[in-house]
N, C-alpha and C. Protein backbone atom coordinates (compact mmCIF):
# COMPACT_ATOMS: atom_id res chain seq x y z
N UNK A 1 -2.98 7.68 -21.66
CA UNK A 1 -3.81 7.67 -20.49
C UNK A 1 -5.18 7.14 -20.85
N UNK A 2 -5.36 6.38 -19.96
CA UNK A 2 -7.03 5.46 -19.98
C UNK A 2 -7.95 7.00 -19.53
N UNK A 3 -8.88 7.34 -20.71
CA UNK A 3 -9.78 8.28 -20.05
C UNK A 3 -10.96 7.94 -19.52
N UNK A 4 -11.16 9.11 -18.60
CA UNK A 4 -12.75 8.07 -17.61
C UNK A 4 -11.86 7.17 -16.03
N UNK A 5 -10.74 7.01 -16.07
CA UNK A 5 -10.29 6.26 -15.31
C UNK A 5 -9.42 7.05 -13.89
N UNK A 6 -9.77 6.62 -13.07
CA UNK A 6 -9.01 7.76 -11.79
C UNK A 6 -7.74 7.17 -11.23
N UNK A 7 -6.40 7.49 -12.11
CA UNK A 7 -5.43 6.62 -11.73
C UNK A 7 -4.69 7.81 -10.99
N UNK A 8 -3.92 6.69 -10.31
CA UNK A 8 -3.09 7.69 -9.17
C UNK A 8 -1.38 7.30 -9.66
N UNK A 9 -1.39 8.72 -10.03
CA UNK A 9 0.47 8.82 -10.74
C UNK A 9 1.39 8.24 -9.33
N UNK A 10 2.48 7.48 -9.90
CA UNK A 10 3.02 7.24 -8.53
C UNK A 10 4.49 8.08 -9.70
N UNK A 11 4.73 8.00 -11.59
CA UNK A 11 5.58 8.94 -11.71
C UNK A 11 5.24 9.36 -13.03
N UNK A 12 5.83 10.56 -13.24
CA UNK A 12 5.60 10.89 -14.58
C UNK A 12 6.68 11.99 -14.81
N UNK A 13 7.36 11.24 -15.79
CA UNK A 13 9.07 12.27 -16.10
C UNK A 13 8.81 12.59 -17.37
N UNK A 14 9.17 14.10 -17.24
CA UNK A 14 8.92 13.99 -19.39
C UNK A 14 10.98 15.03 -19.54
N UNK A 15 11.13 14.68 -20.20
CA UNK A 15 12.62 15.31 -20.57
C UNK A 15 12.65 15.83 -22.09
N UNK A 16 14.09 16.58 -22.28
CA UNK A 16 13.98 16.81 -23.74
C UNK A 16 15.47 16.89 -23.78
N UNK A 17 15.95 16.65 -25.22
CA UNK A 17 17.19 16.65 -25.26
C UNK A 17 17.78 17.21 -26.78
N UNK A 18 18.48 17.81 -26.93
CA UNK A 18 19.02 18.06 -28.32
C UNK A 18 20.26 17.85 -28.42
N UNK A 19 20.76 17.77 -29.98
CA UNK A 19 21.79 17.38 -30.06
C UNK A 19 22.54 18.39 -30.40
N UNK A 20 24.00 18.18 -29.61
CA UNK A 20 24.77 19.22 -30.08
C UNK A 20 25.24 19.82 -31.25
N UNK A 21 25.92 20.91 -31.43
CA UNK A 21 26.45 21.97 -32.20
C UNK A 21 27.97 21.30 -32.83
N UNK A 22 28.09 20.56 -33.93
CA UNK A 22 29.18 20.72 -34.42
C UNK A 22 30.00 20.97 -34.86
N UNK A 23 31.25 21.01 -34.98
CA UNK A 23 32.03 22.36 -35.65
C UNK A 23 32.34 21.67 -37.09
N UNK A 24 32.13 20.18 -37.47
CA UNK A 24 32.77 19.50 -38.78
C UNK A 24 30.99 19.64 -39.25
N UNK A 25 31.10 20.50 -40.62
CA UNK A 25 29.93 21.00 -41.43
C UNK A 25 29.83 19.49 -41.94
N UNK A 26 30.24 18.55 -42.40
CA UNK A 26 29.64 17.39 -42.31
C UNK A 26 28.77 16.30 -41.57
N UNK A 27 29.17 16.11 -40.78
CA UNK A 27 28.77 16.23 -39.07
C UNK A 27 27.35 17.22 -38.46
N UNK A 28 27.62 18.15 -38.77
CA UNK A 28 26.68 19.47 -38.22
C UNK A 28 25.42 18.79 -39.63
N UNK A 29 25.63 18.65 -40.45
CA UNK A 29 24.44 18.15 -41.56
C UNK A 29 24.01 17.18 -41.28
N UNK A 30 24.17 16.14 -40.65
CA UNK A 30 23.81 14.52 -40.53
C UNK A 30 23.11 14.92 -38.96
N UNK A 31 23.95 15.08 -38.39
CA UNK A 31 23.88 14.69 -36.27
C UNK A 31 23.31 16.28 -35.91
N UNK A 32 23.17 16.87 -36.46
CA UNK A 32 23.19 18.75 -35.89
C UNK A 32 21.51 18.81 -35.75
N UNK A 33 20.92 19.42 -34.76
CA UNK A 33 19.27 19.81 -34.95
C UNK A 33 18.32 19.18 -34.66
N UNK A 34 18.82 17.80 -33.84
CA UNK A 34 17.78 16.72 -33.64
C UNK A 34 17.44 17.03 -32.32
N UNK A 35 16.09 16.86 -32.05
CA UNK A 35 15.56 17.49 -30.36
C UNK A 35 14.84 16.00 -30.42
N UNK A 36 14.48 15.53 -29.12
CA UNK A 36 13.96 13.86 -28.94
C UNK A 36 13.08 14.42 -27.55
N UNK A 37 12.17 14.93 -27.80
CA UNK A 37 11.37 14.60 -25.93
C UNK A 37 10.35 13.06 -25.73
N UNK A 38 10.47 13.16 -24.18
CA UNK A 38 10.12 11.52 -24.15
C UNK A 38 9.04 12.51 -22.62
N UNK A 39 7.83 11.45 -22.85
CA UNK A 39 7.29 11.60 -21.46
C UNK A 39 6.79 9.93 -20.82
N UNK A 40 7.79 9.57 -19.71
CA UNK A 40 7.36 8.23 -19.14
C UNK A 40 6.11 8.35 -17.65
N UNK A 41 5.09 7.68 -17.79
CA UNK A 41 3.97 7.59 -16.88
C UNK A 41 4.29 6.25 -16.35
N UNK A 42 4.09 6.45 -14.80
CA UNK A 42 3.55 5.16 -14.32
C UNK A 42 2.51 5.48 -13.40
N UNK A 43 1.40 4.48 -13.61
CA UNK A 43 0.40 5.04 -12.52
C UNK A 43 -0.15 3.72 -12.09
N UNK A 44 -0.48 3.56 -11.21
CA UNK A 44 -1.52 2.85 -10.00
C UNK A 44 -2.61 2.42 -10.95
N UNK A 45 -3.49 1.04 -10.45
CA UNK A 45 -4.60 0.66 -10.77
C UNK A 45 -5.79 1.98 -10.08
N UNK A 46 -6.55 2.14 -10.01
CA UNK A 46 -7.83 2.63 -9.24
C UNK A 46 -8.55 1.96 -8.73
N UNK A 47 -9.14 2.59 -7.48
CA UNK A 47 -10.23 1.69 -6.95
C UNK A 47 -11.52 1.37 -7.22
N UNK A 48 -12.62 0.21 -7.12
CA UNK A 48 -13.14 0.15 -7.29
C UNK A 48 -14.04 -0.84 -6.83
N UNK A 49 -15.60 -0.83 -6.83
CA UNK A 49 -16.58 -1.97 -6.03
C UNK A 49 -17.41 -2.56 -6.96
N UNK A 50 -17.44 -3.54 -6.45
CA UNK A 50 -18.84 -4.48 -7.13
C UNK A 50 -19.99 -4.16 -7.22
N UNK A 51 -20.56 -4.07 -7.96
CA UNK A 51 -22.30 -3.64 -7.83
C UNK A 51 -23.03 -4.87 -9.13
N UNK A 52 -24.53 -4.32 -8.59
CA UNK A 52 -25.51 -4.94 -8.82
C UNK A 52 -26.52 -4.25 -9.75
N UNK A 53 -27.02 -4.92 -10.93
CA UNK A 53 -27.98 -3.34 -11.49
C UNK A 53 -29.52 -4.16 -10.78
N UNK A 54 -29.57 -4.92 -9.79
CA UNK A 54 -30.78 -5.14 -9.55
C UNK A 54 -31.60 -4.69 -8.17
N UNK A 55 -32.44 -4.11 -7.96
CA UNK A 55 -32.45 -2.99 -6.79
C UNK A 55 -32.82 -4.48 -5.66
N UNK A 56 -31.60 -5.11 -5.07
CA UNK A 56 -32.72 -6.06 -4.21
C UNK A 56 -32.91 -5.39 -3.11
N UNK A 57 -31.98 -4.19 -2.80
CA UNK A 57 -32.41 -3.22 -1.28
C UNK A 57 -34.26 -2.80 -1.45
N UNK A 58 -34.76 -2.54 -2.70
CA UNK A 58 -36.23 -2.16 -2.81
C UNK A 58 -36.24 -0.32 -2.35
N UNK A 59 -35.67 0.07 -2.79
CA UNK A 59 -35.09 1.66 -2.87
C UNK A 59 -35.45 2.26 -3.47
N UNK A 60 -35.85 1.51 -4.88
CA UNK A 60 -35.82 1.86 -6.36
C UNK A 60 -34.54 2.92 -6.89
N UNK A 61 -33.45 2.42 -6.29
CA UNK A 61 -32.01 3.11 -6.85
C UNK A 61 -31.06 2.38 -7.98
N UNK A 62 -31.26 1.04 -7.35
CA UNK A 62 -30.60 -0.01 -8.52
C UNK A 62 -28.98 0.97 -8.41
N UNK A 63 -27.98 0.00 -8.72
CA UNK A 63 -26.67 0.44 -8.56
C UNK A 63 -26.31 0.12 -7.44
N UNK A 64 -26.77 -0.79 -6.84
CA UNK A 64 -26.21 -1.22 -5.33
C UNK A 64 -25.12 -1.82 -5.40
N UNK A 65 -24.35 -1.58 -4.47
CA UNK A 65 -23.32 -3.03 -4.47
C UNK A 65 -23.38 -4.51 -4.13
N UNK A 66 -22.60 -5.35 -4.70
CA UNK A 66 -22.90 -6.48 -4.31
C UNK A 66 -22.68 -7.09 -2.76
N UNK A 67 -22.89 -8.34 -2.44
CA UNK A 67 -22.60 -9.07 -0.99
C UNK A 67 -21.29 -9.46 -1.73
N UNK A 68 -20.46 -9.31 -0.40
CA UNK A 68 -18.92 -9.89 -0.86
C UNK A 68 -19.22 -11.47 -0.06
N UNK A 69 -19.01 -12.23 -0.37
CA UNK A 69 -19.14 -13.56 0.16
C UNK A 69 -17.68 -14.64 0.30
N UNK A 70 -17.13 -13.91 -0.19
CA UNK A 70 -14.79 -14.44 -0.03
C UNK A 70 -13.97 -13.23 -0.67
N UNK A 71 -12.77 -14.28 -0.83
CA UNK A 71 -12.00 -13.35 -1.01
C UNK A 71 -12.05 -12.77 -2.99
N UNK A 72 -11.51 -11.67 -2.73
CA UNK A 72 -11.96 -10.90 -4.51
C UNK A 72 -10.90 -11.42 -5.29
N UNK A 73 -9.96 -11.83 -5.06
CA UNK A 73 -8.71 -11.96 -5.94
C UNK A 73 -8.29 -13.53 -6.30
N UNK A 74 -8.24 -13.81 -7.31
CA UNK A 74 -7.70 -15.05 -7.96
C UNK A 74 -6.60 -14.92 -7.56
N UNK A 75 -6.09 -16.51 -7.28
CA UNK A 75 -4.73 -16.75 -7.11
C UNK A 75 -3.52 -16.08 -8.45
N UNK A 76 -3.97 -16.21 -9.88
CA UNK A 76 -3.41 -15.18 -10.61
C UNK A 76 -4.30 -14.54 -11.53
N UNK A 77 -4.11 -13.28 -11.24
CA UNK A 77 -4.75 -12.44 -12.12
C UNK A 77 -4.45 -12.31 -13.28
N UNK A 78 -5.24 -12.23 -14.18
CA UNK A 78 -5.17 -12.30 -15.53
C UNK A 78 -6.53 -10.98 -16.20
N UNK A 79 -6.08 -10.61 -17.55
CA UNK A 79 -7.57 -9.86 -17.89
C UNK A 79 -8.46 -10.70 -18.08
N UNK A 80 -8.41 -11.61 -18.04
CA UNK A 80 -9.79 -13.09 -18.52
C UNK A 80 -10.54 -13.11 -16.89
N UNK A 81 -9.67 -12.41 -15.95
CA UNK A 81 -10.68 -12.60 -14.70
C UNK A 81 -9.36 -12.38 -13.56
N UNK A 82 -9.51 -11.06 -13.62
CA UNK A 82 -9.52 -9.47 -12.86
C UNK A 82 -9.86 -9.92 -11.10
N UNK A 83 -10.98 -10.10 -10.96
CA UNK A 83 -11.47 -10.48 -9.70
C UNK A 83 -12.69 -11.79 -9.83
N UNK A 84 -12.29 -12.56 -8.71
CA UNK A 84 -13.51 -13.93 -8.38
C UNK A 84 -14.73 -13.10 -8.65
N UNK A 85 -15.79 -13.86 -9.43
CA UNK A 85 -16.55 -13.99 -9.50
C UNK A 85 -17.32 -14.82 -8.34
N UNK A 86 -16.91 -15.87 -7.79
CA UNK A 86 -17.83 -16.82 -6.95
C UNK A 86 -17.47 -15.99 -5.32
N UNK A 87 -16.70 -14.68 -5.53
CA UNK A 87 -16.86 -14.22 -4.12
C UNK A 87 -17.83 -13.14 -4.11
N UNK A 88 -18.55 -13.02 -5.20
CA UNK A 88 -19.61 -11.64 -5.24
C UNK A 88 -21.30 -12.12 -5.09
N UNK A 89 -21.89 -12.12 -4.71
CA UNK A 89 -23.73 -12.58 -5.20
C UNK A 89 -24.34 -11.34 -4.70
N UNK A 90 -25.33 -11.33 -5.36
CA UNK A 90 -26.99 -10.28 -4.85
C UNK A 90 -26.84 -10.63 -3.83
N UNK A 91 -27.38 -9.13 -2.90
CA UNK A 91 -27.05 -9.08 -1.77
C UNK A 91 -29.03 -9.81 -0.95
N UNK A 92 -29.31 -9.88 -0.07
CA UNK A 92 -30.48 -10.94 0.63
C UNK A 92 -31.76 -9.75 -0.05
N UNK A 93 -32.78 -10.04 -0.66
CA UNK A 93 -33.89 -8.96 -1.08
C UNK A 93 -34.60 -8.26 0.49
N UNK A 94 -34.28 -6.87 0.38
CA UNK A 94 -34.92 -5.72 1.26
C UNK A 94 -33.52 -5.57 2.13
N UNK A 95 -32.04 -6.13 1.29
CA UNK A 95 -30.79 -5.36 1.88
C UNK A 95 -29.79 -5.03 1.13
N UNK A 96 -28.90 -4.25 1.59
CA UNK A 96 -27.92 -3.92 0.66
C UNK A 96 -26.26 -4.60 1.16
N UNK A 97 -26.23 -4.69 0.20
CA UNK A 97 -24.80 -5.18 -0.41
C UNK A 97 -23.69 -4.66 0.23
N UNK A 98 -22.71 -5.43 0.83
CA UNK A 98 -21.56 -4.77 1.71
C UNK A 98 -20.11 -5.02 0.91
N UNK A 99 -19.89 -5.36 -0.79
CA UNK A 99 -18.97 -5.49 -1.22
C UNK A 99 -17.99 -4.31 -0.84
N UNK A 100 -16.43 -4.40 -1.07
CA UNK A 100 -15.69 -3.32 -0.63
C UNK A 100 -15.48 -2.30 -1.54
N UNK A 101 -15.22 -1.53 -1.42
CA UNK A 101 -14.76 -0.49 -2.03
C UNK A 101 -13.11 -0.11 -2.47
N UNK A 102 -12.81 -0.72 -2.30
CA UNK A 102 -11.64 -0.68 -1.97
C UNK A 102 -10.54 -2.11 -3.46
N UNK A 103 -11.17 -1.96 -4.25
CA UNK A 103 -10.55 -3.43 -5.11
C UNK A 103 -9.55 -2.61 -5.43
N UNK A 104 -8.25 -2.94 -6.32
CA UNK A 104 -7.82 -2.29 -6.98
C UNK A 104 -7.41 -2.82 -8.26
N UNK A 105 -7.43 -2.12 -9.42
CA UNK A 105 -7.56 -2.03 -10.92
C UNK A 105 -6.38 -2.13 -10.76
N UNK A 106 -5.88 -2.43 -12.32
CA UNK A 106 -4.96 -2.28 -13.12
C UNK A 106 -3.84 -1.05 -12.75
N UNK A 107 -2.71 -0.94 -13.71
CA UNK A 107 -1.96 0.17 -13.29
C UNK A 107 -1.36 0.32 -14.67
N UNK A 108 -0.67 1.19 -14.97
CA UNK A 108 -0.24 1.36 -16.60
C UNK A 108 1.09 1.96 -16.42
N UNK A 109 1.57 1.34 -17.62
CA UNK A 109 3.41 2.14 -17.69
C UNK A 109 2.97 2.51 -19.24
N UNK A 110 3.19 3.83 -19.15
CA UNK A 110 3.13 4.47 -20.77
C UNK A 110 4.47 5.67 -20.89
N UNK A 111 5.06 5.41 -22.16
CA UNK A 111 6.13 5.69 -22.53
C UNK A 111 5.05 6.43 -24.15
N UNK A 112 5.55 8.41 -23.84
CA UNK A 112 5.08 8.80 -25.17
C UNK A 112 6.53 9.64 -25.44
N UNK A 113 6.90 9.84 -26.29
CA UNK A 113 8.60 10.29 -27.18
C UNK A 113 7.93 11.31 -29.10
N UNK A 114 8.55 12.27 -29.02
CA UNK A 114 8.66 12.85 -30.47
C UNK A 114 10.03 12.89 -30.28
N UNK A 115 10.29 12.91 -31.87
CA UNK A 115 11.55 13.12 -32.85
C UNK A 115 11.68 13.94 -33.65
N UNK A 116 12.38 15.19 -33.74
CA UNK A 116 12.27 16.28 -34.99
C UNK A 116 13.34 16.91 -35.38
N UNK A 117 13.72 17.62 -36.20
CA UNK A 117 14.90 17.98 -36.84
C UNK A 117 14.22 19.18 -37.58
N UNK A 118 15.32 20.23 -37.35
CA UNK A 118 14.66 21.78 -38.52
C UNK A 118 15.67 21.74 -39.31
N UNK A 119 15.60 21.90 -40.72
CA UNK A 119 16.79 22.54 -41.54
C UNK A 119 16.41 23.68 -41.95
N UNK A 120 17.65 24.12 -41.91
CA UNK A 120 17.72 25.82 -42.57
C UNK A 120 17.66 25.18 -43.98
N UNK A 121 17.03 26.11 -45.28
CA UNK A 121 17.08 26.09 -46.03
C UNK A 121 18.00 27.33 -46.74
N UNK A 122 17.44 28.31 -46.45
CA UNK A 122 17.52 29.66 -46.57
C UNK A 122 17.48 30.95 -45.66
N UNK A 123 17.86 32.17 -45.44
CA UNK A 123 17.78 32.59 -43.86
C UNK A 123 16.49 32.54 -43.57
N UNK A 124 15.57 32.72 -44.08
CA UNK A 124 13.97 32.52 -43.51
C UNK A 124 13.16 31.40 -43.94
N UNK A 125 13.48 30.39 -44.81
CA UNK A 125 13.22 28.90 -45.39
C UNK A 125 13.57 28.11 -44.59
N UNK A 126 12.84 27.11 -43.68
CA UNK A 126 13.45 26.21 -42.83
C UNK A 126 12.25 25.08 -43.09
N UNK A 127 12.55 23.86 -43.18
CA UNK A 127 11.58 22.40 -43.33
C UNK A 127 11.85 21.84 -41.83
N UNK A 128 10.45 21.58 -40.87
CA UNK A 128 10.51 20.57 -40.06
C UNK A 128 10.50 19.16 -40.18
N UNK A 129 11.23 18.18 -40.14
CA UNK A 129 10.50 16.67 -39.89
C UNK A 129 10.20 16.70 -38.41
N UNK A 130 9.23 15.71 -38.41
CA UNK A 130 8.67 15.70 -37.14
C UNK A 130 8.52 14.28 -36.79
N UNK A 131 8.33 13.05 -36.05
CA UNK A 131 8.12 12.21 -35.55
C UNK A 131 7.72 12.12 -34.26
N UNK A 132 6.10 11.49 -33.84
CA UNK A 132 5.96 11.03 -32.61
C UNK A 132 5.29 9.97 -32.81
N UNK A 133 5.12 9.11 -31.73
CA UNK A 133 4.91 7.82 -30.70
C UNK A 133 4.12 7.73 -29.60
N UNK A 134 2.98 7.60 -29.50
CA UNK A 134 1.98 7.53 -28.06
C UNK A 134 2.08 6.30 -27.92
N UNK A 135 2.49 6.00 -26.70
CA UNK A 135 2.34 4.16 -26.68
C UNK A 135 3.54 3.34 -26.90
N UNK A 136 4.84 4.48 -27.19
CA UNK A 136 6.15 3.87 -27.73
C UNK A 136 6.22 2.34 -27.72
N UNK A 137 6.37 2.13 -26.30
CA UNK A 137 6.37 0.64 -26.22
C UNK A 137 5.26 -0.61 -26.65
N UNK A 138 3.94 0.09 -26.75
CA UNK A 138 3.03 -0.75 -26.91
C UNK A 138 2.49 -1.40 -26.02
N UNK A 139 2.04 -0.79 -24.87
CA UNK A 139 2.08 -1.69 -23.65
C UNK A 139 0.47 -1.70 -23.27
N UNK A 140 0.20 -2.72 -22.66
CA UNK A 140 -1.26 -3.05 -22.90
C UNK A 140 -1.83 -2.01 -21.61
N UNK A 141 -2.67 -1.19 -22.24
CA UNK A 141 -3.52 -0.31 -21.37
C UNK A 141 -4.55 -0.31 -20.48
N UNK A 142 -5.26 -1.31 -19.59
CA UNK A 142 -6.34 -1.85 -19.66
C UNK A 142 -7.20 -0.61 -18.35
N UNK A 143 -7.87 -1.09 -18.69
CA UNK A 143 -9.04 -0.26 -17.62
C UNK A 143 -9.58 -0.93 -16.47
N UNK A 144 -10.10 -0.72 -15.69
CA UNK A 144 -10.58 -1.61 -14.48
C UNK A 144 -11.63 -2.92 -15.03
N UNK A 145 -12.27 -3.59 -14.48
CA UNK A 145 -12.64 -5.15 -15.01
C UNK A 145 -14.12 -4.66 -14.86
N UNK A 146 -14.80 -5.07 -15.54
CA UNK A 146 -16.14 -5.19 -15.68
C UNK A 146 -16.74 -5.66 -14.16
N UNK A 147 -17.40 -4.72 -13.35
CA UNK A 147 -17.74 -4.89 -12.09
C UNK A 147 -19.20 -5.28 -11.71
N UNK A 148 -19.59 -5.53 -12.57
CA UNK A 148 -21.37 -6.03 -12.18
C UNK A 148 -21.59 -7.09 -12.13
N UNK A 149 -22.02 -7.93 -11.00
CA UNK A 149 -22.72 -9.23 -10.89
C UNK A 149 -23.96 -9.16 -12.31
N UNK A 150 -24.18 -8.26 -12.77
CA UNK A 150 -25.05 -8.52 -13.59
C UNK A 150 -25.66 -9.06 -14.72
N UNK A 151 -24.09 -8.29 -15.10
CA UNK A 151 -23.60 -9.06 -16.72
C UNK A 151 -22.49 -10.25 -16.62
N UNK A 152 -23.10 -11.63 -16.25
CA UNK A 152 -22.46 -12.72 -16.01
C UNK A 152 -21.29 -13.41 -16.90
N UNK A 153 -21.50 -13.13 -18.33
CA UNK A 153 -20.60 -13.63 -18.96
C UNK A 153 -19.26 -12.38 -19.71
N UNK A 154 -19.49 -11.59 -18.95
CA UNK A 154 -18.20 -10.59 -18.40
C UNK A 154 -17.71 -10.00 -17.20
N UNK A 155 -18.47 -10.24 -16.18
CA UNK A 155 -17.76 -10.10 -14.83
C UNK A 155 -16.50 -10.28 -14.17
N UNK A 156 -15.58 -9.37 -13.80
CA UNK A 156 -14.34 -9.61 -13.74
C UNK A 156 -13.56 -9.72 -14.59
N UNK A 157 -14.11 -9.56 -15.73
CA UNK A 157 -12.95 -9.33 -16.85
C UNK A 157 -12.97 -8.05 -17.25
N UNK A 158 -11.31 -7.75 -17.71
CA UNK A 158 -11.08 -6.87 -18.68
C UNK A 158 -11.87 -6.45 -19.91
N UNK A 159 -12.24 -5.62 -20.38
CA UNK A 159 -12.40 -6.23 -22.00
C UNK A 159 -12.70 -4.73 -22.52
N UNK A 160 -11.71 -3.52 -22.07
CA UNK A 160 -11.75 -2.16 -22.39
C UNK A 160 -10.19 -2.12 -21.87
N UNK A 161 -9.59 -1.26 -23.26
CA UNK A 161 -7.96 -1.18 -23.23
C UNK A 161 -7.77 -0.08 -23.71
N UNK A 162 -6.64 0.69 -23.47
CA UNK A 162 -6.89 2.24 -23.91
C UNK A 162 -5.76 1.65 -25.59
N UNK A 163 -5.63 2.99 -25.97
CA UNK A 163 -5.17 2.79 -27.50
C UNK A 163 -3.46 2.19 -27.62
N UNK A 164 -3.81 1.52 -28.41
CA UNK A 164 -2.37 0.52 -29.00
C UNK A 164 -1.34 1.80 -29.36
N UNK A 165 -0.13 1.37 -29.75
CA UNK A 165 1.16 2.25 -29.86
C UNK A 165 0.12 3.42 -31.29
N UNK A 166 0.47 4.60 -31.13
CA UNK A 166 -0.19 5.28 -32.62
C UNK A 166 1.17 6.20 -32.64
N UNK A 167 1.63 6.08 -34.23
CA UNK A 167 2.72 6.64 -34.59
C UNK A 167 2.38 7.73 -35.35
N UNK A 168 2.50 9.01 -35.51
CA UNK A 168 2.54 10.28 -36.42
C UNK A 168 4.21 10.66 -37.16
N UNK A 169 3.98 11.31 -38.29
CA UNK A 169 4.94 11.71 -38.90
C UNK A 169 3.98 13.31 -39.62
N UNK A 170 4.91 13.85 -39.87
CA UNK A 170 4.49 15.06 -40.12
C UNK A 170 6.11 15.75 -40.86
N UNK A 171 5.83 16.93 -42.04
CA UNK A 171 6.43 17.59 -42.39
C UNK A 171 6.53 18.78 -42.60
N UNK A 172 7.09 19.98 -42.24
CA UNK A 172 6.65 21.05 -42.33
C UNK A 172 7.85 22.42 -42.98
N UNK A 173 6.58 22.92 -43.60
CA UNK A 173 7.76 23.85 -44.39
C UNK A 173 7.32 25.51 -44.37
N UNK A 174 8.38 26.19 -43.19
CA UNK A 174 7.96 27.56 -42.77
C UNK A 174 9.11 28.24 -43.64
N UNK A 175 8.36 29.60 -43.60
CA UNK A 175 8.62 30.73 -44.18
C UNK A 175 8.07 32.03 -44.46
């Protein structure tokens, strides 16, 4: 999950599964004890408006929004440019800015999964392996686009992504 970001879940399944009980003690040693939970997210871009850090309303608030002057959306969107730039300008000095509110961001599919197995060692000796995956798939995380007429040579772009696939392993030995 992108933090800081107000996404709207449209799903989020998490399951768990273990593997069965076998009766061939060969079998029961290899395939016996393995638990796999998976949690899949999909969520919605968020909304969001254009603004300005230059007070041209004369408010002294600064954070205005911009004048929308066309349409916000490139024929294809890309993170290199999220939303037109040539449909946003400072809004007329001593008014404010009627950009919408209403854009919408990005959306994310994140797939997180552990893997673990207990062995008995002894009746009270047991070793965990453990395996997990945030990011299983690796799927690019991005955050809403840089929204300020201000900062010109990033406007409408991407250029904040939440974290790449991160894998853990872990071992553990109770008793």
């Amino acid at each position: 999950n992108c933090a800081g970001i107000d996404h709207r879940t449209i799903i989020n399944i998490s399951a768990l599964e273990e593997s069965p009980k076998f009766s061939e003690r060969w079998l029961q040693a290899v395939a016996g004890n393995w638990k796999l939970s998976e949690i899949v997210q999909v969520q919605s871009g968020s909304y969001f408006s254009v603004t300005t850090a230059t007070d041209q309303a004369l408010d002294s608030i600064g954070g205005q929004r911009a004048a929308a002057v066309g349409y916000p959306y490139p024929a294809q969107r890309t993170f290199a440019q999220w939303i037109t730039p040539a449909a946003f300008a400072q809004p007329a000095l001593g008014t404010f800015g009627m950009s919408p509110n209403n854009i919408l961001g990005p959306g994310i599919f994140n797939v997180n999964a552990a893997l673990a197995r207990e062995v008995r060692i002894k009746e009270r000796h047991t070793i965990q392996f453990r395996a997990e995956a945030f990011n299983l798939l690796n799927h690019v995380q991005p955050t809403n686009p840089n929204a300020s007429i201000s900062t010109a040579s990033t406007f409408g772009r991407i250029t904040v992504f939440g974290n790449p696939r991160i894998m853990q392993f872990a071992l553990k030995y109770m008793f």
